[in-house]
C-alpha atoms as a PDB file:
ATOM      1  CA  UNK A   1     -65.715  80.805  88.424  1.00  0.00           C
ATOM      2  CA  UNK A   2     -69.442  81.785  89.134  1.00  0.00           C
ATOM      3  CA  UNK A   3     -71.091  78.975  91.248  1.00  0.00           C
ATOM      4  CA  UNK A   4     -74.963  78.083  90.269  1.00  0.00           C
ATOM      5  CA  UNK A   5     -77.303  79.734  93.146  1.00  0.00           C
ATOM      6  CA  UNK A   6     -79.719  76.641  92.671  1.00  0.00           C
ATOM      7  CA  UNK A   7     -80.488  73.651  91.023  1.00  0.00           C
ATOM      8  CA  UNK A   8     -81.639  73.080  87.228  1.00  0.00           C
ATOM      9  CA  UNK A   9     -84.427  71.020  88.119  1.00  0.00           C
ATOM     10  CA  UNK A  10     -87.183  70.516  90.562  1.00  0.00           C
ATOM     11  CA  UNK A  11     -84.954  68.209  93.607  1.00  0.00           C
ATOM     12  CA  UNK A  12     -86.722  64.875  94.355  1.00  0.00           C
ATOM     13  CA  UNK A  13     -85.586  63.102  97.784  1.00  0.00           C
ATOM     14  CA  UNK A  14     -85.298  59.427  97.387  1.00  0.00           C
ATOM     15  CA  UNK A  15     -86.518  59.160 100.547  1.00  0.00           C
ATOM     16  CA  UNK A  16     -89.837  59.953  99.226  1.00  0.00           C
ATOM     17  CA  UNK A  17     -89.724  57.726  96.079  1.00  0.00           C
ATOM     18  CA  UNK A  18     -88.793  54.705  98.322  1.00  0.00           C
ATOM     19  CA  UNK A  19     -91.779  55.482 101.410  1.00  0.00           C
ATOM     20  CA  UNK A  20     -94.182  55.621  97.978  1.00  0.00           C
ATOM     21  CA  UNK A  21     -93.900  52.261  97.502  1.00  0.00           C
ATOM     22  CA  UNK A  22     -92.790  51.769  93.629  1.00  0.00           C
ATOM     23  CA  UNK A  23     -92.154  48.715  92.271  1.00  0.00           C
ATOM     24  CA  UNK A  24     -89.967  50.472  89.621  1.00  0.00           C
ATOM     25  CA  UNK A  25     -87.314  53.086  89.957  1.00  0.00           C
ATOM     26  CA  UNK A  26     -87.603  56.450  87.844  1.00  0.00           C
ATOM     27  CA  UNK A  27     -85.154  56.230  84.713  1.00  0.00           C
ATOM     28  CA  UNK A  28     -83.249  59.179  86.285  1.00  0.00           C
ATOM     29  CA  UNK A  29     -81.873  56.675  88.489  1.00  0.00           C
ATOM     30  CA  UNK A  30     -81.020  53.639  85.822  1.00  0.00           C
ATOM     31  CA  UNK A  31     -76.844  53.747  85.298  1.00  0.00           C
ATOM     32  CA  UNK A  32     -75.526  52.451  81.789  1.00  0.00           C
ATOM     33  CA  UNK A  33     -75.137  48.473  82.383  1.00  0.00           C
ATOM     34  CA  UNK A  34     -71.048  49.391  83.071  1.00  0.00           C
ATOM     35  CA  UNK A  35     -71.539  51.456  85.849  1.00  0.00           C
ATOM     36  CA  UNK A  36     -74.172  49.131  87.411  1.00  0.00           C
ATOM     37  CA  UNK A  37     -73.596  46.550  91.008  1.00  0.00           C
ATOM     38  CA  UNK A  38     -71.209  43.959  90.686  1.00  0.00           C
ATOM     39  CA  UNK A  39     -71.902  40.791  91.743  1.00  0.00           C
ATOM     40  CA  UNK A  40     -68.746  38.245  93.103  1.00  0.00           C
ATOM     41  CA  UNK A  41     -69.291  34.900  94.605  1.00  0.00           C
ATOM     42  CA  UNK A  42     -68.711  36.118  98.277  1.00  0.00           C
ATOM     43  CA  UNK A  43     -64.943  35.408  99.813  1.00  0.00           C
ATOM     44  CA  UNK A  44     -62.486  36.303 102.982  1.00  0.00           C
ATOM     45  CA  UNK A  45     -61.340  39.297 100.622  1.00  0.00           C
ATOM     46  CA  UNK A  46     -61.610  42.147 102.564  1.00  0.00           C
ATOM     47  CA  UNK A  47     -59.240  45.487 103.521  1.00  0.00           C
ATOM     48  CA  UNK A  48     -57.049  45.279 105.698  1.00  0.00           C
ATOM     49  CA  UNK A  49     -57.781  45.939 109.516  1.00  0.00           C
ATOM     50  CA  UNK A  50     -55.098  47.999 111.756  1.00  0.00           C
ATOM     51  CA  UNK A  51     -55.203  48.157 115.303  1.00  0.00           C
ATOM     52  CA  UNK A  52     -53.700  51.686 116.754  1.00  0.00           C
ATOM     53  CA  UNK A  53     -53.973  50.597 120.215  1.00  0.00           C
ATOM     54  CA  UNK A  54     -50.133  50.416 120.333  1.00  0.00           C
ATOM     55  CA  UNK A  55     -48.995  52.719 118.244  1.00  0.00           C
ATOM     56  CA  UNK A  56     -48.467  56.051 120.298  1.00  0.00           C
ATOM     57  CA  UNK A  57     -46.542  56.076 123.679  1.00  0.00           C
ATOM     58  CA  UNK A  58     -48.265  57.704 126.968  1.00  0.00           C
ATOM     59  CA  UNK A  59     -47.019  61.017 126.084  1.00  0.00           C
ATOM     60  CA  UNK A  60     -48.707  60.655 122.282  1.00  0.00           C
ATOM     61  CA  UNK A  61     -45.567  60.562 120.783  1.00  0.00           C
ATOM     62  CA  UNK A  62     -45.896  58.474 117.891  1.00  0.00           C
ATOM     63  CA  UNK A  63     -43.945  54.605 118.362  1.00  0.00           C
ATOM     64  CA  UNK A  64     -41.961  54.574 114.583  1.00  0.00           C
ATOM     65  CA  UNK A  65     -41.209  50.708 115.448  1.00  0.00           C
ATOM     66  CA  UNK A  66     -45.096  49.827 116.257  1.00  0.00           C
ATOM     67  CA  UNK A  67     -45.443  47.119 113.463  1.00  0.00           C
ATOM     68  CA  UNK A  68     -49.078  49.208 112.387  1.00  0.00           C
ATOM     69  CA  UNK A  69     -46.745  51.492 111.476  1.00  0.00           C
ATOM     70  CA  UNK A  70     -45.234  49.319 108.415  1.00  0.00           C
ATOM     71  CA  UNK A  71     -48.975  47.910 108.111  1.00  0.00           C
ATOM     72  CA  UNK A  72     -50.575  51.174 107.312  1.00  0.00           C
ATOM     73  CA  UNK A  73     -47.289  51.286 104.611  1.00  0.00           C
ATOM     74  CA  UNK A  74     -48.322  48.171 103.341  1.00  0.00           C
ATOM     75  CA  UNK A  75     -52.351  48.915 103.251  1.00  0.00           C
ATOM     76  CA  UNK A  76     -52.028  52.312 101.290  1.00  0.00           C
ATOM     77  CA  UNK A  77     -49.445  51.058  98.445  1.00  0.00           C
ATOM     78  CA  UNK A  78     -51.776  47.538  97.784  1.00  0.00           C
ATOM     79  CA  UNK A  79     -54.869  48.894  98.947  1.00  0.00           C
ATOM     80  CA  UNK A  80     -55.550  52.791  99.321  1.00  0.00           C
ATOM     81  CA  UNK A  81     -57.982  51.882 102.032  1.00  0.00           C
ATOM     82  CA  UNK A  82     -57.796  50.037 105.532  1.00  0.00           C
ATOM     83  CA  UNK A  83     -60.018  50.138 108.736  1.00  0.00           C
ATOM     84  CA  UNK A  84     -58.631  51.047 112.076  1.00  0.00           C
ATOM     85  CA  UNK A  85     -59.341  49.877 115.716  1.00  0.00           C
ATOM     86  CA  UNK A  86     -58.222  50.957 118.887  1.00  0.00           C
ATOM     87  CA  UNK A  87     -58.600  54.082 117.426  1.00  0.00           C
ATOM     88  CA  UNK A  88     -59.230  56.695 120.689  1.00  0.00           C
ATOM     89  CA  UNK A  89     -62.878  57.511 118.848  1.00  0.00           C
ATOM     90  CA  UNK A  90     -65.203  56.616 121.719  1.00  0.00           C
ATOM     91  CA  UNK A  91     -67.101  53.551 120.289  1.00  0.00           C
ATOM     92  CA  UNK A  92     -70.122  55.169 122.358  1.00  0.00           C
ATOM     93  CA  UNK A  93     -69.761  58.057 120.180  1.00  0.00           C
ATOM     94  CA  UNK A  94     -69.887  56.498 117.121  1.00  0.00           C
ATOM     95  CA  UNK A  95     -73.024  54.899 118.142  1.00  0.00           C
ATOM     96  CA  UNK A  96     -74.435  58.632 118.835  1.00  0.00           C
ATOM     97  CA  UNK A  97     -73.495  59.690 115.889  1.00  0.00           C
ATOM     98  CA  UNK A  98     -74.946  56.926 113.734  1.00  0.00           C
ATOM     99  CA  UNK A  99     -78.180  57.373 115.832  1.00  0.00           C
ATOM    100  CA  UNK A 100     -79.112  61.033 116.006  1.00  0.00           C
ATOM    101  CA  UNK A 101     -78.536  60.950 111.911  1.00  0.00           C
ATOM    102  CA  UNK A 102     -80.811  57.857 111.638  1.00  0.00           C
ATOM    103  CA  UNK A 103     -83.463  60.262 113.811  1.00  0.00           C
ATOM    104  CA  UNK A 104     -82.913  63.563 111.825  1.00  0.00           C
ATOM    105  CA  UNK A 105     -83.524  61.576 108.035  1.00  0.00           C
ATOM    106  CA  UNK A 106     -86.724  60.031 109.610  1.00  0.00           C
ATOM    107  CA  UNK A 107     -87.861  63.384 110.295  1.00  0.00           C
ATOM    108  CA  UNK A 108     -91.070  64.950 108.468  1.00  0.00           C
ATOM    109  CA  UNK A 109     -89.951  65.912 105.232  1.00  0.00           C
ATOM    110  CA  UNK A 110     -90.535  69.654 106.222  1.00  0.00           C
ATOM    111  CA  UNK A 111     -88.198  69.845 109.134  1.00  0.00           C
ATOM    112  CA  UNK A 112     -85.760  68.517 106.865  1.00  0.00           C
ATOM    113  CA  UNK A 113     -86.919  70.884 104.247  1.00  0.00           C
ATOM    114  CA  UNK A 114     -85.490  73.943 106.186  1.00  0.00           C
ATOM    115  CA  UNK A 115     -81.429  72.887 105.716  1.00  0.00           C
ATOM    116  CA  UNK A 116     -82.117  72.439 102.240  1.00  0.00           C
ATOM    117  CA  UNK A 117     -79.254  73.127 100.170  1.00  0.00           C
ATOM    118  CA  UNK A 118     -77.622  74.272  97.083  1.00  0.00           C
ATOM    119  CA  UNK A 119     -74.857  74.342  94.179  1.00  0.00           C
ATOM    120  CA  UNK A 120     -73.170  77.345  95.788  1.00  0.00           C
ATOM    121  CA  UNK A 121     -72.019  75.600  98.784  1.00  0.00           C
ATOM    122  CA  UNK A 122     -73.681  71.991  98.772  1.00  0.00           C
ATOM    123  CA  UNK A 123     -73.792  72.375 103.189  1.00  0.00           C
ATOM    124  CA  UNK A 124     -77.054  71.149 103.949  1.00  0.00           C
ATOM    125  CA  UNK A 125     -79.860  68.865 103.179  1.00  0.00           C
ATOM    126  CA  UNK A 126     -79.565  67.016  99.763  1.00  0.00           C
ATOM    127  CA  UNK A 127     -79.908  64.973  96.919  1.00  0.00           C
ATOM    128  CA  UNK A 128     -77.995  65.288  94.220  1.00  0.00           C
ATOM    129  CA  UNK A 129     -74.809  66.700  93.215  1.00  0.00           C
ATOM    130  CA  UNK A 130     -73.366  68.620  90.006  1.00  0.00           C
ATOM    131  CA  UNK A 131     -76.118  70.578  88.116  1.00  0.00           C
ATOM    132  CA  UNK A 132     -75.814  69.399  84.418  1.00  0.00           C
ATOM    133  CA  UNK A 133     -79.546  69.101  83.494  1.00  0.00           C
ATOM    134  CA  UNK A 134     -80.684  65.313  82.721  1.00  0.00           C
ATOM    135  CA  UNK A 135     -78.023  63.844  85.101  1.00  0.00           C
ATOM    136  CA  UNK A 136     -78.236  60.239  86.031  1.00  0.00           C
ATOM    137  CA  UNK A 137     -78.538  60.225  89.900  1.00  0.00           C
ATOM    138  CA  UNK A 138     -77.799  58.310  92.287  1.00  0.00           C
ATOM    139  CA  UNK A 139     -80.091  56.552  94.515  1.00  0.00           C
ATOM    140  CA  UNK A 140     -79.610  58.537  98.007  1.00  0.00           C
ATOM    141  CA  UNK A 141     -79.751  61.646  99.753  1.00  0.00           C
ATOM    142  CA  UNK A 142     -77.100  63.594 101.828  1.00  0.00           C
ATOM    143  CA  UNK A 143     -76.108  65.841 104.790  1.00  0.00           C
ATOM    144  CA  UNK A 144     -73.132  68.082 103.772  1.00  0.00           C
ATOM    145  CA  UNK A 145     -71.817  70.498 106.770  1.00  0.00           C
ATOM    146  CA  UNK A 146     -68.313  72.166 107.751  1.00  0.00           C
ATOM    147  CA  UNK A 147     -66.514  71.493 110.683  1.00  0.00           C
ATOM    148  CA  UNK A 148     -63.049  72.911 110.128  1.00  0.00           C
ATOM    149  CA  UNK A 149     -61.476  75.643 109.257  1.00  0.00           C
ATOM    150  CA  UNK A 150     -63.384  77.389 112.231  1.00  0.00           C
ATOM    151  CA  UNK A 151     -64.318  80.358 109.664  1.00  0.00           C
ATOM    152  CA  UNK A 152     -66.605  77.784 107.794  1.00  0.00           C
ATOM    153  CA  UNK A 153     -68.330  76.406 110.127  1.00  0.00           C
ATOM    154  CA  UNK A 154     -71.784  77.375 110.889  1.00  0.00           C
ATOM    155  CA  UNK A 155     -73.873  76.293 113.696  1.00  0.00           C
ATOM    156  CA  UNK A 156     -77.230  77.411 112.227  1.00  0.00           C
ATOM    157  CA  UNK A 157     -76.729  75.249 109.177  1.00  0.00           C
ATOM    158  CA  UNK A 158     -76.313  72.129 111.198  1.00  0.00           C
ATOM    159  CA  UNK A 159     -79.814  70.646 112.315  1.00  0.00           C
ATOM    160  CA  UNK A 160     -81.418  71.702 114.917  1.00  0.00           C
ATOM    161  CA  UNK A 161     -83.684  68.697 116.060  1.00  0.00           C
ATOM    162  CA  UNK A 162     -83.400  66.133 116.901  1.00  0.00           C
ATOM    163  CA  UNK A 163     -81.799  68.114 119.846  1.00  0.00           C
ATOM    164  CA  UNK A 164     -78.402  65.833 120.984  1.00  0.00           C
ATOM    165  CA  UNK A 165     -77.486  66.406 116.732  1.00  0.00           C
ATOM    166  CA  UNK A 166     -75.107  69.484 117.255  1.00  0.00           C
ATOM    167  CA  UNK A 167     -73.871  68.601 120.470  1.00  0.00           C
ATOM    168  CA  UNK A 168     -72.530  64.977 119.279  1.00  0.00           C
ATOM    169  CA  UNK A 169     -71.269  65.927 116.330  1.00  0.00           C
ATOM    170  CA  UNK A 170     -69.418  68.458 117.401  1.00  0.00           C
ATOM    171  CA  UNK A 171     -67.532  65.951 119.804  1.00  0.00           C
ATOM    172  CA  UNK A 172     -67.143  63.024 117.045  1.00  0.00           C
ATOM    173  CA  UNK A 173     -65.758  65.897 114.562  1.00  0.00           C
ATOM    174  CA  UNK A 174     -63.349  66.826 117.422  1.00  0.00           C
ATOM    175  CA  UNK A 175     -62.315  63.139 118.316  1.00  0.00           C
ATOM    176  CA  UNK A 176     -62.022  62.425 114.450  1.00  0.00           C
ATOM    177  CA  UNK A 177     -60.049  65.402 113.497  1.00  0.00           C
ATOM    178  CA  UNK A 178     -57.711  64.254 116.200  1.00  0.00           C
ATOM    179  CA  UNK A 179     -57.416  60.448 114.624  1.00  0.00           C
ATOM    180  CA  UNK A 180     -56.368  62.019 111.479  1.00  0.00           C
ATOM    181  CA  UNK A 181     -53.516  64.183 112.969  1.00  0.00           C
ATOM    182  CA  UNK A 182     -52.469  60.957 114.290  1.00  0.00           C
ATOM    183  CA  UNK A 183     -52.623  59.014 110.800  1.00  0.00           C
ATOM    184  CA  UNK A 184     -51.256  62.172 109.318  1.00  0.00           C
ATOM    185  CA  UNK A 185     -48.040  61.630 111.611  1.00  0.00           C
ATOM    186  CA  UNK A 186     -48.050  57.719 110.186  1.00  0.00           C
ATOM    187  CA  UNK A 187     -48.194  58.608 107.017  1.00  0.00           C
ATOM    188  CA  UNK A 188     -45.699  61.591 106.779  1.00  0.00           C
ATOM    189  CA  UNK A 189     -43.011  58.984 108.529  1.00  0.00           C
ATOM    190  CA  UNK A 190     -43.865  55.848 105.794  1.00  0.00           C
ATOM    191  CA  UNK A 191     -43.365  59.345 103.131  1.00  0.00           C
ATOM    192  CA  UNK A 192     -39.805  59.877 104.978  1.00  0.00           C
ATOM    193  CA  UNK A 193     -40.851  63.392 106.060  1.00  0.00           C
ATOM    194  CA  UNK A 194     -41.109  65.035 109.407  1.00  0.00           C
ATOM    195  CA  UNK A 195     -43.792  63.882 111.558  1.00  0.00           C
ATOM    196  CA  UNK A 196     -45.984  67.452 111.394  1.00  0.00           C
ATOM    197  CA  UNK A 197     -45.480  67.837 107.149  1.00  0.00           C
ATOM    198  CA  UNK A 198     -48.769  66.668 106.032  1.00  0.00           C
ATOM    199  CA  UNK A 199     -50.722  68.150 108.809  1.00  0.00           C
ATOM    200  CA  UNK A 200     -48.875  71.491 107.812  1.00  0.00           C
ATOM    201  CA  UNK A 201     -49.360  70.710 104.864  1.00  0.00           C
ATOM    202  CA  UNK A 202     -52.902  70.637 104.783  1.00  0.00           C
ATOM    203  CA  UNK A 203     -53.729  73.799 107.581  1.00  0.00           C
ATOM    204  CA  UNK A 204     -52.118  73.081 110.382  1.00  0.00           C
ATOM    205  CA  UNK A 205     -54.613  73.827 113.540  1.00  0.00           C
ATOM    206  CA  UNK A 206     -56.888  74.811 110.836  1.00  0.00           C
ATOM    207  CA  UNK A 207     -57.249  71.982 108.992  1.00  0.00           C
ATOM    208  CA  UNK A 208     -60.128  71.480 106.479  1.00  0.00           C
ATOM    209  CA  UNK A 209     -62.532  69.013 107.687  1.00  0.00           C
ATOM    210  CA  UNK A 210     -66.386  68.446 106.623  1.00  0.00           C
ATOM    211  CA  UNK A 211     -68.536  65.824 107.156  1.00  0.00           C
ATOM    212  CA  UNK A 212     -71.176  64.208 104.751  1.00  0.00           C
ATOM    213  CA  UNK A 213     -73.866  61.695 106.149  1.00  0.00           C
ATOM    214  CA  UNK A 214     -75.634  59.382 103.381  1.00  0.00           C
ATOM    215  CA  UNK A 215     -78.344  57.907 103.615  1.00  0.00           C
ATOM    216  CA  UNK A 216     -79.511  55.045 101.375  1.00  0.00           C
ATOM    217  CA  UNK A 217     -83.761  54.539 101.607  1.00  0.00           C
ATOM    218  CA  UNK A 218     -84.675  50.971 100.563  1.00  0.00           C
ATOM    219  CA  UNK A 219     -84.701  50.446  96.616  1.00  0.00           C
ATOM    220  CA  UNK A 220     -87.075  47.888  94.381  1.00  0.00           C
ATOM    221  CA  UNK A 221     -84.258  47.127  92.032  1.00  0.00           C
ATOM    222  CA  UNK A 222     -80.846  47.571  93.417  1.00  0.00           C
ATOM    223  CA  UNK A 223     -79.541  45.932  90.254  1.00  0.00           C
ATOM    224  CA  UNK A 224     -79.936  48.976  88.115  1.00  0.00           C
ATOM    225  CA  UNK A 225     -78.867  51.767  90.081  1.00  0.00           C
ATOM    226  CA  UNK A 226     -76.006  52.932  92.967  1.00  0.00           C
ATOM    227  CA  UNK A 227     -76.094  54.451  96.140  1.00  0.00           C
ATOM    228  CA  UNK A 228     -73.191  56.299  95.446  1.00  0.00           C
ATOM    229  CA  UNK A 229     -71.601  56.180  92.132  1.00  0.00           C
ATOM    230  CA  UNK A 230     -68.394  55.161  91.332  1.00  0.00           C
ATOM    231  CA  UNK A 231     -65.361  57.177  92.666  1.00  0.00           C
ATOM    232  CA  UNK A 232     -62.326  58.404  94.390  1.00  0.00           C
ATOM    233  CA  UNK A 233     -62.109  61.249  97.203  1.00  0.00           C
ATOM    234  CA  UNK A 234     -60.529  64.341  96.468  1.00  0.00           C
ATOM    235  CA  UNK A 235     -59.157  65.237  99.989  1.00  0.00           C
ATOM    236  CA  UNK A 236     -56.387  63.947 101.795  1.00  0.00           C
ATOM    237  CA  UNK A 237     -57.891  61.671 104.027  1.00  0.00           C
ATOM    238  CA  UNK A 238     -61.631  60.343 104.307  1.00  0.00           C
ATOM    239  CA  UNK A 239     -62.484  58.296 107.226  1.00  0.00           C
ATOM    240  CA  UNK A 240     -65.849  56.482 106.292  1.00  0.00           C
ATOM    241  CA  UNK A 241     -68.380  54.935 109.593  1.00  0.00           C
ATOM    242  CA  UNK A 242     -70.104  52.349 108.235  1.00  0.00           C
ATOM    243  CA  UNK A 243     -73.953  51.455 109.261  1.00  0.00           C
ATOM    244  CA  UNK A 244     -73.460  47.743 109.724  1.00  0.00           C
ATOM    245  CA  UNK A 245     -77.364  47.421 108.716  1.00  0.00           C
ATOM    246  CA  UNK A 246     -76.384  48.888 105.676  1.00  0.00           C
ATOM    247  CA  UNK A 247     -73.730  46.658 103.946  1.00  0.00           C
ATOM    248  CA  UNK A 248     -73.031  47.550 100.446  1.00  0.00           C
ATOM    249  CA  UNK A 249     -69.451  49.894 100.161  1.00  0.00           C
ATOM    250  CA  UNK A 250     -67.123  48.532  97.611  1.00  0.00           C
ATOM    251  CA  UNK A 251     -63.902  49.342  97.207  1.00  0.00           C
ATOM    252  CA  UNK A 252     -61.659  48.579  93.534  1.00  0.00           C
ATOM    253  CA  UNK A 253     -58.946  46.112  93.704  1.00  0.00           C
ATOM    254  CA  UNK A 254     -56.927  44.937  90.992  1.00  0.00           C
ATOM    255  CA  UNK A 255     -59.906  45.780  88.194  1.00  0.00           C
ATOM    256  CA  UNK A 256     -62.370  44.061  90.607  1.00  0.00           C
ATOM    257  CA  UNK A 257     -64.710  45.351  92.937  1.00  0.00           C
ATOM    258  CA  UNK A 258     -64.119  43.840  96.813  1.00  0.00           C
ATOM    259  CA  UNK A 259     -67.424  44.055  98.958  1.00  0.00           C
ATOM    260  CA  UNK A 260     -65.927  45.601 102.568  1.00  0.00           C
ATOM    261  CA  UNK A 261     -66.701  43.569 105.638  1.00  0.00           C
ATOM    262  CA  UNK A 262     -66.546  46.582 108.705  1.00  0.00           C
ATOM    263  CA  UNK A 263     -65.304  45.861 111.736  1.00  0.00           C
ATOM    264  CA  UNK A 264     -66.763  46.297 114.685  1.00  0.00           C
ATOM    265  CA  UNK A 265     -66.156  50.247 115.618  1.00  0.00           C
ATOM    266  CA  UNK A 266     -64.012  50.265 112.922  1.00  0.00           C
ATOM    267  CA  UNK A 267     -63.199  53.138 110.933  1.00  0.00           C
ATOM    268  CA  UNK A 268     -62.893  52.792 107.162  1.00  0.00           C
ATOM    269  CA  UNK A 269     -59.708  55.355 106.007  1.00  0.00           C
ATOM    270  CA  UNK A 270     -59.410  55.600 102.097  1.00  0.00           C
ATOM    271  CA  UNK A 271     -56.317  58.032 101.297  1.00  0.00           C
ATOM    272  CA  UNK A 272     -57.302  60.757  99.037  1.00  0.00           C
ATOM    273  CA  UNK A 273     -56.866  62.096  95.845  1.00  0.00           C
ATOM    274  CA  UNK A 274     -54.677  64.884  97.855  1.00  0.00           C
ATOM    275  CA  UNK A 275     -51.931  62.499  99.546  1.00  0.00           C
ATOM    276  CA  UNK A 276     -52.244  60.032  96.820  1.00  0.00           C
ATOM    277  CA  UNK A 277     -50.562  62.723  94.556  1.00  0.00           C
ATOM    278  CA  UNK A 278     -47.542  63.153  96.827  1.00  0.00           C
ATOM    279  CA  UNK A 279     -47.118  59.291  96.980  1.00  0.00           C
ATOM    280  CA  UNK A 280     -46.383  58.191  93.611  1.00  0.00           C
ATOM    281  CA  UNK A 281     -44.679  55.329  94.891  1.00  0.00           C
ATOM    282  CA  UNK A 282     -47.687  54.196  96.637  1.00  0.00           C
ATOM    283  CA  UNK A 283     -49.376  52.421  93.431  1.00  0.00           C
ATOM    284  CA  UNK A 284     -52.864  51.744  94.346  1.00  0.00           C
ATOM    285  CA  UNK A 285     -56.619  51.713  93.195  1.00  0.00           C
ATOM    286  CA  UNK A 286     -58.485  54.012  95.309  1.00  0.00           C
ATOM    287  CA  UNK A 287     -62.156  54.313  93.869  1.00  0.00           C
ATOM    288  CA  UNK A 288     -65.047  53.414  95.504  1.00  0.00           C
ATOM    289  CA  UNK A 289     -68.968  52.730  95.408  1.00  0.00           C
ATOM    290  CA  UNK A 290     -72.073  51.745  97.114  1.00  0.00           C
ATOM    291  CA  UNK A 291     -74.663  49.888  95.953  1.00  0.00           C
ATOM    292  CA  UNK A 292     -77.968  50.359  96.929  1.00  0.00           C
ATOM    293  CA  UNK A 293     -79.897  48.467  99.352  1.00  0.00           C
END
């Protein structure tokens, strides 16, 4: 199938929109009353949160008896999501990584013009995806880049400036890759397969991995529109690092949608479209949203 070399209309970066000041968002931006924010009277519901600390031995051979073991069971057949602690990701790190992407999105719009991307590959500097003409949008932009298999990834399309960028990331994608070998042990055990079948499953050593940063500018009428729309990841694993100044995910439980409370250096892990297919006996609701902000 031919991919589109660019987009069917001129691309607008919320960004700008939201430094401009309006008191009204564009229509582009307005979702059909169904697809718009939810609003429940606030509650203890929240995902479930999994310490690992425990749950490899010294050697990192993986503890089957470790009672996260039987919670991370539990959390993907009533949940599909769950946050881990204790998860070996330097919680320095995480704060790096947060930070230098906070710095590259408050960049000049013309440094940030130069990763600009497009429909063939989507790596890059963005704001929007699909290319049907007329879309309803969503109100955010993006940073899409590849960090596994090694054959994708690209150096030059990752920012330049501000100047830590490539260095962190290229530590936190290293550190996170490694968490979800380790989850991908968990979850190949709970599946009654050998420890290695989902990681072989899914590359091996060359495992797929990307990253995608989002970043939601203020909105005047969060009621009407979404920072992400509505929906479930098609991977096998997505491991989500929330900015606690920017509350908002939502994740679908039992035909409602449950506002997620991060933990501290928490990771949120939603199981993917992917592993969800090989676990039909893991019956759960895995879509998810944002609302803007």
């Amino acid at each position: 199938m031919n991919c589109p070399q660019d987009w069917p209309e001129p691309i607008v970066r919320v960004q700008s929109l939201s430094d401009a000041g309006a008191a009204v968002i564009p229509s582009r931006y307005i979702k059909p009353s169904t697809d718009r924010p939810e609003r429940f009277s606030s509650d203890d519901t929240n995902i479930p949160v999994i310490d690992l600390g425990d749950i490899f031995n010294g050697d990192h051979t993986l503890r089957r008896n470790c009672p996260a073991v039987e919670k991370i069971k539990e959390a993907c057949r009533e949940w599909g999501f769950f946050q881990v602690v204790n998860h070996g990701v330097m919680p320095e790190l995480m704060d790096e990584a947060r930070q230098v992407w906070r710095e590259f999105f408050h960049q000049p719009m013309e440094l940030k013009q130069l990763y600009a991307n497009s429909p063939k590959t989507y790596e890059g500097y963005g704001s929007r995806l699909g290319v049907e003409k007329g879309a309803i949008l969503d109100w955010s932009d993006y940073y899409f880049l590849h960090y596994r298999p090694s054959s994708l990834k690209d150096h030059n399309k990752w920012p330049s400036q501000p100047l830590p960028l490539r260095e962190v990331i290229e530590e936190y994608g290293k550190q996170v890759v490694e968490l979800a070998g380790k989850l991908m042990k968990v979850l190949s055990i709970n599946l009654g397969l050998e420890e290695e079948f989902l990681q072989n499953a899914f590359g091996g050593d060359e495992i797929g991995a990307c990253l995608r940063v989002n970043f939601y500018p203020k909105c005047p009428q969060p009621d009407l529109t979404l920072g992400l729309s509505s929906h479930s990841d098609p991977g096998g694993m997505t491991f989500l690092l929330p900015d606690h100044d920017v509350p908002g995910l939502q994740v679908l439980k039992d035909h409602k949608w449950i506002t997620v409370k991060p933990a501290r250096h928490a990771f949120i892990v939603n199981i993917g479209d992917q592993i969800q297919a090989c676990v039909e006996s893991l019956e759960s609701s895995l879509g998810w949203k944002q609302e803007a902000s």
